[in-house]
PDB file of N, CA and C in Angstrom:
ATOM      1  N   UNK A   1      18.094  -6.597  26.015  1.00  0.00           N
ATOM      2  CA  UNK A   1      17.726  -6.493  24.613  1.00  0.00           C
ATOM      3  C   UNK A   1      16.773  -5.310  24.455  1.00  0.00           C
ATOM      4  N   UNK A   2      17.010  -4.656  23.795  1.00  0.00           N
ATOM      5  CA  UNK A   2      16.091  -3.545  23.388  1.00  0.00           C
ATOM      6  C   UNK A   2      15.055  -3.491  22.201  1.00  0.00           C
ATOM      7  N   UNK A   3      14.238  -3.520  22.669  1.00  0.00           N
ATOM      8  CA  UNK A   3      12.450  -3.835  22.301  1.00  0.00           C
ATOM      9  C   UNK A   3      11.716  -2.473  22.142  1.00  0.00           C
ATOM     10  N   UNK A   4      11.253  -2.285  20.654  1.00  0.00           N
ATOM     11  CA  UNK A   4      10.472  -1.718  20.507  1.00  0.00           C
ATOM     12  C   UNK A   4       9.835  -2.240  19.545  1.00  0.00           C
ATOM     13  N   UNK A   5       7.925  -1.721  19.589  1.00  0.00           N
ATOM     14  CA  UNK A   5       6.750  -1.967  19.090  1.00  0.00           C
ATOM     15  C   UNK A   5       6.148  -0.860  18.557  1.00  0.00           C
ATOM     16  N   UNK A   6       6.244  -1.191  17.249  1.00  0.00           N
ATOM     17  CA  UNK A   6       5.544   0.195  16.234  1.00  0.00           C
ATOM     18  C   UNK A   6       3.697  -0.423  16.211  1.00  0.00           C
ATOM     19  N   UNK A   7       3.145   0.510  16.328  1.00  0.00           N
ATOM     20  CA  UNK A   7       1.666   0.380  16.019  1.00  0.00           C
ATOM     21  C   UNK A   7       0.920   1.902  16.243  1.00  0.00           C
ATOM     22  N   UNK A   8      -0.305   1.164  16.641  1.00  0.00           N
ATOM     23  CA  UNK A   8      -1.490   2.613  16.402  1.00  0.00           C
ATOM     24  C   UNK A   8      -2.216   2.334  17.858  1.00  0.00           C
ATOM     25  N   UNK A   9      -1.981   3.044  18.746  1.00  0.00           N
ATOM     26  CA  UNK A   9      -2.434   2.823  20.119  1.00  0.00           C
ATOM     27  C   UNK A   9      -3.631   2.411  19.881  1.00  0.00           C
ATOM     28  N   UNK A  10      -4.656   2.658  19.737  1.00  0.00           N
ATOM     29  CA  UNK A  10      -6.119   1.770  19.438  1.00  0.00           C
ATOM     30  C   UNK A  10      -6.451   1.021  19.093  1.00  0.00           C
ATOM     31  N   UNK A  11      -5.314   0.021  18.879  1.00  0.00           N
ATOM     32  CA  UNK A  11      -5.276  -0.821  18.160  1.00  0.00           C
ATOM     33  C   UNK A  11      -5.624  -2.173  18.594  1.00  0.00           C
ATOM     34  N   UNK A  12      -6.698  -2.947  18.663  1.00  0.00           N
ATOM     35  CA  UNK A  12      -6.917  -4.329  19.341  1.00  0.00           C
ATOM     36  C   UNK A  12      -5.641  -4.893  19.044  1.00  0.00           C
ATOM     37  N   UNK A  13      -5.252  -5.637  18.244  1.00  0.00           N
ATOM     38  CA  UNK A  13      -4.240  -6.552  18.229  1.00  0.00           C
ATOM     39  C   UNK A  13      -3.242  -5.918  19.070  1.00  0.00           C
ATOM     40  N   UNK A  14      -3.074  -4.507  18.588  1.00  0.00           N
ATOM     41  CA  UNK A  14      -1.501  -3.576  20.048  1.00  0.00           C
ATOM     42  C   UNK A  14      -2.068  -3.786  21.117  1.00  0.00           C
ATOM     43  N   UNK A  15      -2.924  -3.654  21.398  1.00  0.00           N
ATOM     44  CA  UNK A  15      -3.463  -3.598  23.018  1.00  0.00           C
ATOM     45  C   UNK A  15      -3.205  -5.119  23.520  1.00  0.00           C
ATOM     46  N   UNK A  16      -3.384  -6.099  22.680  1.00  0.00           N
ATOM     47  CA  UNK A  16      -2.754  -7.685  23.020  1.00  0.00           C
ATOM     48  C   UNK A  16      -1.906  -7.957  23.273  1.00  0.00           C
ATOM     49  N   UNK A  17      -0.681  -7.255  22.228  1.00  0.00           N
ATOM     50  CA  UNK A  17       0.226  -7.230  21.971  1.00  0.00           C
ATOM     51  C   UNK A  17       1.344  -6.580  23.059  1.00  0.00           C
ATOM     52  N   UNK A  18       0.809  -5.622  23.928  1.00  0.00           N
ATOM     53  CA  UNK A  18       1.637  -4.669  24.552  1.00  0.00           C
ATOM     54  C   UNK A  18       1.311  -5.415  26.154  1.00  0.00           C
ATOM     55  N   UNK A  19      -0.656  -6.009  26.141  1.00  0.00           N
ATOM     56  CA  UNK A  19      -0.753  -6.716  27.398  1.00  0.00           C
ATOM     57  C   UNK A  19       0.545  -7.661  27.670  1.00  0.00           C
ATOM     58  N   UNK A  20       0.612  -8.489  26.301  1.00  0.00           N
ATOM     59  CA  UNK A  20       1.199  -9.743  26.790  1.00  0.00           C
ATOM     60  C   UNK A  20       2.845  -9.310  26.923  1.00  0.00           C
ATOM     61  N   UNK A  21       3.315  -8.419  26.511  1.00  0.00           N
ATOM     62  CA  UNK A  21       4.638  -7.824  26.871  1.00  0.00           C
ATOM     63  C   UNK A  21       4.650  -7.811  28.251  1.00  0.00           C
ATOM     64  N   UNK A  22       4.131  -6.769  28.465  1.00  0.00           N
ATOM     65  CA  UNK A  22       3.954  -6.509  30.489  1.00  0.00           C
ATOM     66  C   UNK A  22       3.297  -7.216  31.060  1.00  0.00           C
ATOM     67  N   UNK A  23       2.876  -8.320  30.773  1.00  0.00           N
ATOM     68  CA  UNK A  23       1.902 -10.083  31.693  1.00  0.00           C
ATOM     69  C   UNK A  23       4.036 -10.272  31.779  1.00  0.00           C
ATOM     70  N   UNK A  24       4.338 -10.459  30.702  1.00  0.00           N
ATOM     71  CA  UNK A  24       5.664 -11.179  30.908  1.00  0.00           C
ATOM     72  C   UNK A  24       6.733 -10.559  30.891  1.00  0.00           C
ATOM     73  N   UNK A  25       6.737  -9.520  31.422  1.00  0.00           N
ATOM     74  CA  UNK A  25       7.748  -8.420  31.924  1.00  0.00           C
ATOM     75  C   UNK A  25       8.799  -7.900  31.058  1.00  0.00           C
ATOM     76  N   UNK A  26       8.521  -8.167  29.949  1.00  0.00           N
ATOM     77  CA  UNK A  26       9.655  -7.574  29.043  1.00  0.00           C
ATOM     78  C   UNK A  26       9.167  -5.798  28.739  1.00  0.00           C
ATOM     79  N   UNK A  27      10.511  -5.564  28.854  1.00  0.00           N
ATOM     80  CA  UNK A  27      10.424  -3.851  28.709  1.00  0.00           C
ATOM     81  C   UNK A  27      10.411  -3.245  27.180  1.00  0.00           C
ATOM     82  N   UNK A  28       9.569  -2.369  26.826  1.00  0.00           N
ATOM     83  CA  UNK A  28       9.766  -2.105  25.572  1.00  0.00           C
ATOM     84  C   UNK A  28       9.147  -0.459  25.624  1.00  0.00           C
ATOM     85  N   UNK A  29       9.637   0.161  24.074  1.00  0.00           N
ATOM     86  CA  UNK A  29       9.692   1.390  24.018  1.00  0.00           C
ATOM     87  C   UNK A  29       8.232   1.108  22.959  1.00  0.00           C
ATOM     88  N   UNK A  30       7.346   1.772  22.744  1.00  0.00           N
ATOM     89  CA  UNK A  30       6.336   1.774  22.104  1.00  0.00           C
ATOM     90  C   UNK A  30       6.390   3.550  21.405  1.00  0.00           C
ATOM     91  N   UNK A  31       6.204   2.769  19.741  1.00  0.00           N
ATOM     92  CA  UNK A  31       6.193   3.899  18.598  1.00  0.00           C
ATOM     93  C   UNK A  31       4.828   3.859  17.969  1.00  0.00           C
ATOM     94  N   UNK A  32       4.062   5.391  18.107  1.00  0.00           N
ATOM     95  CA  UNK A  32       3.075   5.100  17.150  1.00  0.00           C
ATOM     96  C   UNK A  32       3.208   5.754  16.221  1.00  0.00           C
ATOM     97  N   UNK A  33       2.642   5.268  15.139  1.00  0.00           N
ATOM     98  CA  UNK A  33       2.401   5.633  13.941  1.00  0.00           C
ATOM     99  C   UNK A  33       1.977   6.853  13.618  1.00  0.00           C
ATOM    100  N   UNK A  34       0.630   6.886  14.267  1.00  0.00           N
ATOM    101  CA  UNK A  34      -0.320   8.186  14.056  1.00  0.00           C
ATOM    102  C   UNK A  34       0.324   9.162  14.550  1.00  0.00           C
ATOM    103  N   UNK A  35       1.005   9.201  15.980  1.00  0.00           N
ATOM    104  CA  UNK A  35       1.605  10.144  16.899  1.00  0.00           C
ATOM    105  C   UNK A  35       3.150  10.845  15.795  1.00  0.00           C
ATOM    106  N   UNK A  36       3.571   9.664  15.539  1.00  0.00           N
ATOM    107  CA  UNK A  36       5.500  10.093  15.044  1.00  0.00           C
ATOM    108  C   UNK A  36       5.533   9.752  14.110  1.00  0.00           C
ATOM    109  N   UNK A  37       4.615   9.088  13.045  1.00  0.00           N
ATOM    110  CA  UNK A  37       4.724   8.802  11.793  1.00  0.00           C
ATOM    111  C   UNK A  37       6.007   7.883  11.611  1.00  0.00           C
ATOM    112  N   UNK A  38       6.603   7.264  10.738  1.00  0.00           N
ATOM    113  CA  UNK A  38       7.392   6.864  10.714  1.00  0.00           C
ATOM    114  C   UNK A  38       8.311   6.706   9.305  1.00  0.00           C
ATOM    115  N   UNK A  39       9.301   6.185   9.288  1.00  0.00           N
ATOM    116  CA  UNK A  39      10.417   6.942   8.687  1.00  0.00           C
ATOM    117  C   UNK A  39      10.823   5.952   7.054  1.00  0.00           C
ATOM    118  N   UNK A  40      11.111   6.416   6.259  1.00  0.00           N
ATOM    119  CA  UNK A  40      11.402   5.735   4.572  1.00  0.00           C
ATOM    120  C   UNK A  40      12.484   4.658   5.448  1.00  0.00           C
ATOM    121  N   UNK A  41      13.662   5.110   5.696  1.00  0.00           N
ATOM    122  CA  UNK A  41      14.558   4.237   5.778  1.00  0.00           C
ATOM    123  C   UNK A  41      13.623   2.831   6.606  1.00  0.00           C
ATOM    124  N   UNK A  42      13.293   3.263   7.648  1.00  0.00           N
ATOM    125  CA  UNK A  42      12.600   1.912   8.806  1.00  0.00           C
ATOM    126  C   UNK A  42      11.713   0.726   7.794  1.00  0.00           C
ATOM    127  N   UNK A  43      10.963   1.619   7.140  1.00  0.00           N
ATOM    128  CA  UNK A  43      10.160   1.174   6.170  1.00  0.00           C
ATOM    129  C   UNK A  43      10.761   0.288   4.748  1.00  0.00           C
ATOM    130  N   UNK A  44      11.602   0.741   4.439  1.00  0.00           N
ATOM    131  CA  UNK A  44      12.334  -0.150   3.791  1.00  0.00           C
ATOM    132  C   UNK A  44      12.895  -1.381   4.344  1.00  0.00           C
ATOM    133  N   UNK A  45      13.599  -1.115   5.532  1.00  0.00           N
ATOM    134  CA  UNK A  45      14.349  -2.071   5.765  1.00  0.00           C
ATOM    135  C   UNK A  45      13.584  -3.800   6.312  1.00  0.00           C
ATOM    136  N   UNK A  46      11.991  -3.214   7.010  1.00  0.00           N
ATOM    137  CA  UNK A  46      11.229  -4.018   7.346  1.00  0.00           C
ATOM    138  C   UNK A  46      10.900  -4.875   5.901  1.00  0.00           C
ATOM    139  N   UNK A  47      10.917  -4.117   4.744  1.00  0.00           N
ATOM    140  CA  UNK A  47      10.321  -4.624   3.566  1.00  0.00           C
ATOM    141  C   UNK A  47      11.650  -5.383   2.877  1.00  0.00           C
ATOM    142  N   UNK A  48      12.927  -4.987   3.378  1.00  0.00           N
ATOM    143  CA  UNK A  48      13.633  -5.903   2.507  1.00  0.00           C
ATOM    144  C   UNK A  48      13.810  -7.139   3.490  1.00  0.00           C
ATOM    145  N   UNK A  49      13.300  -6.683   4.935  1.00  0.00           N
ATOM    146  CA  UNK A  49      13.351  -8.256   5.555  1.00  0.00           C
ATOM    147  C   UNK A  49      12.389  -9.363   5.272  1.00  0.00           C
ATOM    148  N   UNK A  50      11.186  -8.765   5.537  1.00  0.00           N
ATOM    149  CA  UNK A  50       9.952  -9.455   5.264  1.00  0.00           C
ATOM    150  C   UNK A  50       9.347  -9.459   4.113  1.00  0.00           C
ATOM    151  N   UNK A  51       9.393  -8.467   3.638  1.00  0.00           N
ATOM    152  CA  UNK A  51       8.735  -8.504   2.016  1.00  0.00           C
ATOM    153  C   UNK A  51       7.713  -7.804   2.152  1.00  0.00           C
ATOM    154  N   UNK A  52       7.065  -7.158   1.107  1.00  0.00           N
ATOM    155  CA  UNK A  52       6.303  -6.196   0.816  1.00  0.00           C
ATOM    156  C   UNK A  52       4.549  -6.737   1.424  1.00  0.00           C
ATOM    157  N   UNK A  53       4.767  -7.885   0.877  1.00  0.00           N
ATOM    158  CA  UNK A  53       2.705  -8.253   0.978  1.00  0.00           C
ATOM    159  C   UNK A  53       3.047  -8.571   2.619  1.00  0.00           C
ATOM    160  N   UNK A  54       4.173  -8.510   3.773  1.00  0.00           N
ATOM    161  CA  UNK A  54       3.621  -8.813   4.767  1.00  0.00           C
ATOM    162  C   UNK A  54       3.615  -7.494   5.656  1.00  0.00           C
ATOM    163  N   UNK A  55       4.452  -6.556   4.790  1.00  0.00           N
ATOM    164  CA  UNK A  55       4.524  -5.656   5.981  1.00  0.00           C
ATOM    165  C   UNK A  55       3.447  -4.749   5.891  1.00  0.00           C
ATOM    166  N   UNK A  56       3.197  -4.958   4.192  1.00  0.00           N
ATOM    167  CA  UNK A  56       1.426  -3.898   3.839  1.00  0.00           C
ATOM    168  C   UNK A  56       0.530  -4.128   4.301  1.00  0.00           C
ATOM    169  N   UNK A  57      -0.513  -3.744   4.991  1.00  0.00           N
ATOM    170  CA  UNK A  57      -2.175  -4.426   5.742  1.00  0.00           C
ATOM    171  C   UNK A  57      -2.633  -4.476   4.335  1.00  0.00           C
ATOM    172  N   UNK A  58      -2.937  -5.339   3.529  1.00  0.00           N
ATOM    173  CA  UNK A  58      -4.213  -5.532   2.302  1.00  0.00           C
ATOM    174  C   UNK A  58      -5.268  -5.509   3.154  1.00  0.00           C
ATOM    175  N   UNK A  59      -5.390  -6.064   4.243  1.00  0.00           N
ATOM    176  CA  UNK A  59      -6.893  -6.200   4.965  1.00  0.00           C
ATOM    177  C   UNK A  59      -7.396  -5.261   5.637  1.00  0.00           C
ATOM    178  N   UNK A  60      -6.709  -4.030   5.555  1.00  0.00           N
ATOM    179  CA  UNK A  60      -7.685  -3.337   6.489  1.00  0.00           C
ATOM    180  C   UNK A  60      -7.925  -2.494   5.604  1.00  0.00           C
ATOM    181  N   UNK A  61      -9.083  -1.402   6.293  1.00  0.00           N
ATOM    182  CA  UNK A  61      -9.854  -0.404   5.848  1.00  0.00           C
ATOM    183  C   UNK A  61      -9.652   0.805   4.903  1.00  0.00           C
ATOM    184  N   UNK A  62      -8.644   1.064   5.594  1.00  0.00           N
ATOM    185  CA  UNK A  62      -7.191   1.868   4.903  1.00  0.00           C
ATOM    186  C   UNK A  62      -7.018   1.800   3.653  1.00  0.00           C
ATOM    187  N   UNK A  63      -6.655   0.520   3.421  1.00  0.00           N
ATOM    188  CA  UNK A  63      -6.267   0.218   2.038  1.00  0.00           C
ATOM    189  C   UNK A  63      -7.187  -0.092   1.075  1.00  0.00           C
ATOM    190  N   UNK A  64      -8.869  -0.736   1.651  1.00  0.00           N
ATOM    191  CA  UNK A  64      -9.274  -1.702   0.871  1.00  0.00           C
ATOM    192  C   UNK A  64     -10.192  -0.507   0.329  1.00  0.00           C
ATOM    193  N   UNK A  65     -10.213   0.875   1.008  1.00  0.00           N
ATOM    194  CA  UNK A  65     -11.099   2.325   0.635  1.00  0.00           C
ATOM    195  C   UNK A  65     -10.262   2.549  -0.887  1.00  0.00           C
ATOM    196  N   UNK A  66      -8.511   2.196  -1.033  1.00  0.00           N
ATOM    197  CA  UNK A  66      -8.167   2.910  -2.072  1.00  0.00           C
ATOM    198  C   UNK A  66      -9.014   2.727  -3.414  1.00  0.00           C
ATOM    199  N   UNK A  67      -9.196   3.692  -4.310  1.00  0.00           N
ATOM    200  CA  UNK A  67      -9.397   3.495  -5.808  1.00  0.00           C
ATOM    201  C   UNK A  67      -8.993   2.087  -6.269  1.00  0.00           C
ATOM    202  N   UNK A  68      -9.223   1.396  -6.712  1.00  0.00           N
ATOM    203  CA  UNK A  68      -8.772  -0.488  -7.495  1.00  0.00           C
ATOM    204  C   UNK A  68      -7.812   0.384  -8.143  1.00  0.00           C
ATOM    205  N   UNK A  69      -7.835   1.654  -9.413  1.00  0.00           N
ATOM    206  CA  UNK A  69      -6.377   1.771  -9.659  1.00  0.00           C
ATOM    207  C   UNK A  69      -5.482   1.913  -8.703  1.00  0.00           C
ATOM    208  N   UNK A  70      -5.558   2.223  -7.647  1.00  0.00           N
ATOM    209  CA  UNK A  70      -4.561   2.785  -6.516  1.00  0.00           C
ATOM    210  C   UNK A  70      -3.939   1.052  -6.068  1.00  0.00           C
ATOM    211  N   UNK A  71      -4.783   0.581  -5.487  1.00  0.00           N
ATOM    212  CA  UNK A  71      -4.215  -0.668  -4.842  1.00  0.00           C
ATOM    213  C   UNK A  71      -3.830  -1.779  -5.855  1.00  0.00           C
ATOM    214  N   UNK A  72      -4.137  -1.834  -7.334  1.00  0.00           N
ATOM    215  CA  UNK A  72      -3.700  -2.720  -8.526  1.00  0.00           C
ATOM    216  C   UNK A  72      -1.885  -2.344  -9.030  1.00  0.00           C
ATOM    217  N   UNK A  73      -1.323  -3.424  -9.033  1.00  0.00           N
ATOM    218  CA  UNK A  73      -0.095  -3.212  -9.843  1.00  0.00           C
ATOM    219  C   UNK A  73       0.529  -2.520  -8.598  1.00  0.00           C
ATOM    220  N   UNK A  74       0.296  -2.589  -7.418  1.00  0.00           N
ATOM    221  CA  UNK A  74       1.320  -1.505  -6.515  1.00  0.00           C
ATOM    222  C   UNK A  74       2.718  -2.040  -6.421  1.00  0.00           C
ATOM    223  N   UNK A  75       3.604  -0.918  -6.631  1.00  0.00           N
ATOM    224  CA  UNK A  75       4.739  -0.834  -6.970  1.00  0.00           C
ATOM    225  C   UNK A  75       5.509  -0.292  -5.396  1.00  0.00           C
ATOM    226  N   UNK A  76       6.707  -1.211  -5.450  1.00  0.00           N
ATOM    227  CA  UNK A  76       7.145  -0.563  -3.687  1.00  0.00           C
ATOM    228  C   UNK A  76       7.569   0.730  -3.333  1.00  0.00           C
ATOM    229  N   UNK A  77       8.064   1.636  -4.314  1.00  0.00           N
ATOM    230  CA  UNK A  77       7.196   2.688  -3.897  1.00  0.00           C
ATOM    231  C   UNK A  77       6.315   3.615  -3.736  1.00  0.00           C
ATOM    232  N   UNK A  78       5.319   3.109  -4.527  1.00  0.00           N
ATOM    233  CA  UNK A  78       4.219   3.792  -4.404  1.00  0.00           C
ATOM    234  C   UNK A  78       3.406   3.354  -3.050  1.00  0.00           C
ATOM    235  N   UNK A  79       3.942   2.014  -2.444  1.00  0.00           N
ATOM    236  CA  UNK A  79       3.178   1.279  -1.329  1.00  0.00           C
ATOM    237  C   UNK A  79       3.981   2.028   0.021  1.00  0.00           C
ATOM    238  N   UNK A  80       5.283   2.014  -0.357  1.00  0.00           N
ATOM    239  CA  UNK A  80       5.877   2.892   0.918  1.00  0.00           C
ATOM    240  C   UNK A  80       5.226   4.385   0.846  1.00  0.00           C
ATOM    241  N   UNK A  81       4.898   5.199  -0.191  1.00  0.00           N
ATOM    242  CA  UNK A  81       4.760   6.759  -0.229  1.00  0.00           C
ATOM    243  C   UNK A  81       3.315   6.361   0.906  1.00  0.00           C
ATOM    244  N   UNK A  82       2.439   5.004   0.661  1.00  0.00           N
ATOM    245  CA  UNK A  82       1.134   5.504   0.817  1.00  0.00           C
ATOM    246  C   UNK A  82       0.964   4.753   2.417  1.00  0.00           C
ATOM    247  N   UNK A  83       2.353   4.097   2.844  1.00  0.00           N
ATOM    248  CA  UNK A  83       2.493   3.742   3.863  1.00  0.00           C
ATOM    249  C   UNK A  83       2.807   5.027   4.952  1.00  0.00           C
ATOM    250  N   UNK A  84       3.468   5.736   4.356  1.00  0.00           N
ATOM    251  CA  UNK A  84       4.111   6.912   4.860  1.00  0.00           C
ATOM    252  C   UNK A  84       2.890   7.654   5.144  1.00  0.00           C
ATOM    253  N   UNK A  85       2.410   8.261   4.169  1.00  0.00           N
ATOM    254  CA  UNK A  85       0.951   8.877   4.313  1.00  0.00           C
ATOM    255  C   UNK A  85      -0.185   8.441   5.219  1.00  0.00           C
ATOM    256  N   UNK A  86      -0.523   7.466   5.522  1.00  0.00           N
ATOM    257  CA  UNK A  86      -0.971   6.611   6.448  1.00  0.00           C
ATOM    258  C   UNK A  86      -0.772   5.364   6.975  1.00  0.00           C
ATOM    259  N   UNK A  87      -0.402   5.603   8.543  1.00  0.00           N
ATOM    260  CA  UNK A  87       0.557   4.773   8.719  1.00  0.00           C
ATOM    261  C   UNK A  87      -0.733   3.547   8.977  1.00  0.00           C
ATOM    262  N   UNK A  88      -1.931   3.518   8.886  1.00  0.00           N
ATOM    263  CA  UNK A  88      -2.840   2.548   9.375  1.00  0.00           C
ATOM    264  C   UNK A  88      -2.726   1.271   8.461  1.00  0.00           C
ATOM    265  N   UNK A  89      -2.001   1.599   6.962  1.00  0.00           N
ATOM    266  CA  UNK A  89      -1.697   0.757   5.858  1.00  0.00           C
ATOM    267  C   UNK A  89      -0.638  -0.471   6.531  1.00  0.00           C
ATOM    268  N   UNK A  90      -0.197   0.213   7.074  1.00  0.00           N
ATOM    269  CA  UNK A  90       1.124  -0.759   7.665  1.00  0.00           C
ATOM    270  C   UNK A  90       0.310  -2.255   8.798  1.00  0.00           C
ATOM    271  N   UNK A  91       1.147  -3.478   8.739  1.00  0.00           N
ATOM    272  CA  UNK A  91       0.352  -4.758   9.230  1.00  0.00           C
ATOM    273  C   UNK A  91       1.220  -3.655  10.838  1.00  0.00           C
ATOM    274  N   UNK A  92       0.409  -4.196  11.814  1.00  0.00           N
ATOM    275  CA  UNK A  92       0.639  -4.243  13.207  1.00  0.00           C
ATOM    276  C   UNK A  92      -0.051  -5.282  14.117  1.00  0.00           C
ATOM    277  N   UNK A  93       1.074  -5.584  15.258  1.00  0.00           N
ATOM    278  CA  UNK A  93       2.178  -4.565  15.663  1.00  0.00           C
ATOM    279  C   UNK A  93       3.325  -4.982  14.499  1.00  0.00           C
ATOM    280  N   UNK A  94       4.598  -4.197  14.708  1.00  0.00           N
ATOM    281  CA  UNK A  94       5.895  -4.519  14.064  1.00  0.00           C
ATOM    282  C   UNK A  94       6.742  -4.705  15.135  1.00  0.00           C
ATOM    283  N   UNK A  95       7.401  -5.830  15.774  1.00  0.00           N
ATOM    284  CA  UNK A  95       8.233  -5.416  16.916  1.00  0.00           C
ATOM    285  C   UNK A  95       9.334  -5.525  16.593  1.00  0.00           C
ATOM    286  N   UNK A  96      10.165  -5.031  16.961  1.00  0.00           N
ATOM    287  CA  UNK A  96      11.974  -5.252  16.785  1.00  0.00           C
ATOM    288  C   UNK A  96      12.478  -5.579  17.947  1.00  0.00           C
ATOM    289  N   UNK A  97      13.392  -6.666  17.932  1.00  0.00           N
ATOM    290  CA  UNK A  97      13.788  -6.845  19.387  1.00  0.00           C
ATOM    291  C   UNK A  97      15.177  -7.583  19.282  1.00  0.00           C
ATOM    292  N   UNK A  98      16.329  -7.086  19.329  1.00  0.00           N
ATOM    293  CA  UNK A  98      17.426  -7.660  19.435  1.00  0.00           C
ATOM    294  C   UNK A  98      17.458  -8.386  17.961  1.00  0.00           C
ATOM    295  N   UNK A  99      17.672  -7.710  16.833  1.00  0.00           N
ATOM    296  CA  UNK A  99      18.068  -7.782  15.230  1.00  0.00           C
ATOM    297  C   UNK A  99      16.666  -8.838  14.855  1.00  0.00           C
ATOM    298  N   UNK A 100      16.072  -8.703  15.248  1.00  0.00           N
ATOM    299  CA  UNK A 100      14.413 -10.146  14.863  1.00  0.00           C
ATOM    300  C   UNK A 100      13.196  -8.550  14.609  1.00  0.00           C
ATOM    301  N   UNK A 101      12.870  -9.624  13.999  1.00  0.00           N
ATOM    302  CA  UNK A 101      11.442  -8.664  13.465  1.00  0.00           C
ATOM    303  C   UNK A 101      10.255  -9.302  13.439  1.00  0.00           C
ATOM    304  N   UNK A 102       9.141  -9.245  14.411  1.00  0.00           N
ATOM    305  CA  UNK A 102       8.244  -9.873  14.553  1.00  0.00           C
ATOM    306  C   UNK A 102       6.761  -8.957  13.754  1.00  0.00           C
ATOM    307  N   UNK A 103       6.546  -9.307  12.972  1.00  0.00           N
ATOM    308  CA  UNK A 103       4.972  -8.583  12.520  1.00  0.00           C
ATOM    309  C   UNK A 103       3.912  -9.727  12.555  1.00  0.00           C
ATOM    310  N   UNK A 104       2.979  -8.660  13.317  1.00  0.00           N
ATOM    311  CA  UNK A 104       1.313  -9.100  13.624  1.00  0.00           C
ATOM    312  C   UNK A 104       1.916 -10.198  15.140  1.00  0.00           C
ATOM    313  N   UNK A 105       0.846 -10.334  16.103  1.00  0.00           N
ATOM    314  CA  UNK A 105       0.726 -10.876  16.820  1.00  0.00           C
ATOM    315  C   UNK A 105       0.480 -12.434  17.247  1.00  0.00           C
ATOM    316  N   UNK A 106       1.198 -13.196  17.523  1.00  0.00           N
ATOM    317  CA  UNK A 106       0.831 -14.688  18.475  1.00  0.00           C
ATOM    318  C   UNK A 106       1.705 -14.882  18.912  1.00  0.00           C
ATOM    319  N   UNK A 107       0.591 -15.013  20.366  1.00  0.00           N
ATOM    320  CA  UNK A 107       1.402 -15.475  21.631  1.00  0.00           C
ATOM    321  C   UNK A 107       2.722 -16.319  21.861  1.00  0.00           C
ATOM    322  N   UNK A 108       2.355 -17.329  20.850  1.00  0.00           N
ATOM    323  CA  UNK A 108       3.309 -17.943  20.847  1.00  0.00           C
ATOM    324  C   UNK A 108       4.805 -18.141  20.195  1.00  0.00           C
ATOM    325  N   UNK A 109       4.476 -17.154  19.422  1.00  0.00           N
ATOM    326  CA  UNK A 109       5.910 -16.791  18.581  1.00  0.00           C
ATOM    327  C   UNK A 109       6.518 -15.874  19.576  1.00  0.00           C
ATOM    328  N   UNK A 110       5.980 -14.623  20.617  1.00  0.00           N
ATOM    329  CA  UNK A 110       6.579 -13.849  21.194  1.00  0.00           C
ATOM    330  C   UNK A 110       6.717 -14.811  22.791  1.00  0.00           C
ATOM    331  N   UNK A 111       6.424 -15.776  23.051  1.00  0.00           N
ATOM    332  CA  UNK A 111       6.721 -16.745  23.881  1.00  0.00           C
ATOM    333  C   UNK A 111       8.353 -17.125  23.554  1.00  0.00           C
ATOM    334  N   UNK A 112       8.071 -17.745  21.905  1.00  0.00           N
ATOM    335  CA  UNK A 112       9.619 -18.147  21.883  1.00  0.00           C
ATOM    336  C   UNK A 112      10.683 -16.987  21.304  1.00  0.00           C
ATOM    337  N   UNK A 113      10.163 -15.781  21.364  1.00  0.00           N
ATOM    338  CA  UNK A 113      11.403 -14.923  21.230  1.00  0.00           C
ATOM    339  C   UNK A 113      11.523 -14.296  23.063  1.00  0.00           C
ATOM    340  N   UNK A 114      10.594 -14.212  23.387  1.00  0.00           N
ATOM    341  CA  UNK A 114      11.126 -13.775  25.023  1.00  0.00           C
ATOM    342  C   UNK A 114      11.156 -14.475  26.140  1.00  0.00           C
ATOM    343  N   UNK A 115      10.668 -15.652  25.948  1.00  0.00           N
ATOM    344  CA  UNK A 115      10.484 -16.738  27.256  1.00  0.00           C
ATOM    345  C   UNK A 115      11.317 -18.100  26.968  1.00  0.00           C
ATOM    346  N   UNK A 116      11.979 -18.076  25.450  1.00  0.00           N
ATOM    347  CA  UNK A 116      13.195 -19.150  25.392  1.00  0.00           C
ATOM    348  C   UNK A 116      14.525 -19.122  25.364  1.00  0.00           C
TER     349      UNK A 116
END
């Protein structure tokens, strides 16, 4: 199965996230954000799986700096343009692994996609 993990290498939760990959030997290709930016189409498609409020970080720093007009009424694409623009907006990790889409980290959900 082919596994890859979008994030921001500095990332505490990636750094969990990528430990507990290689504790349990699954192989994966790791994409960062900051490094390769990432792409409208990818970005959409995560958002028509999951939906917009999960794939956006509201909680981090990134976002919570915008103007109140900026982050009020956001419209999907104005949330993808500003996802695009900085990818730190985006929730991480995002993993893809054999047509599944896992966003944000626990152990135990990536237990039962790679250890069941």
């Amino acid at each position: 199965m082919a596994v890859t993990i979008y994030g921001i290498k500095n990332c505490d939760t990636m750094k969990k996230a990528r430990s507990w990959l290689e504790e349990h030997e699954v192989a994966y290709q790791f994409h960062d954000y900051k490094a390769l930016g990432i792409d409208r189409a990818r970005l959409e498609a995560w958002i028509d799986q999951a939906g917009l409020d999960t794939v956006l970080n509201r909680a981090g720093t990134t976002f919570r700096k915008l103007p109140d007009a900026e982050r009020e009424n956001l419209t999907r694409e104005r949330a993808i343009a500003l996802m695009r623009e900085q990818p730190s907006m985006i929730k991480r990790p995002i993993l893809e692994a054999g047509g599944k889409l896992l966003i944000g980290f626990k152990p135990e959900i990536y237990a039962g996609t790679f250890d069941g």
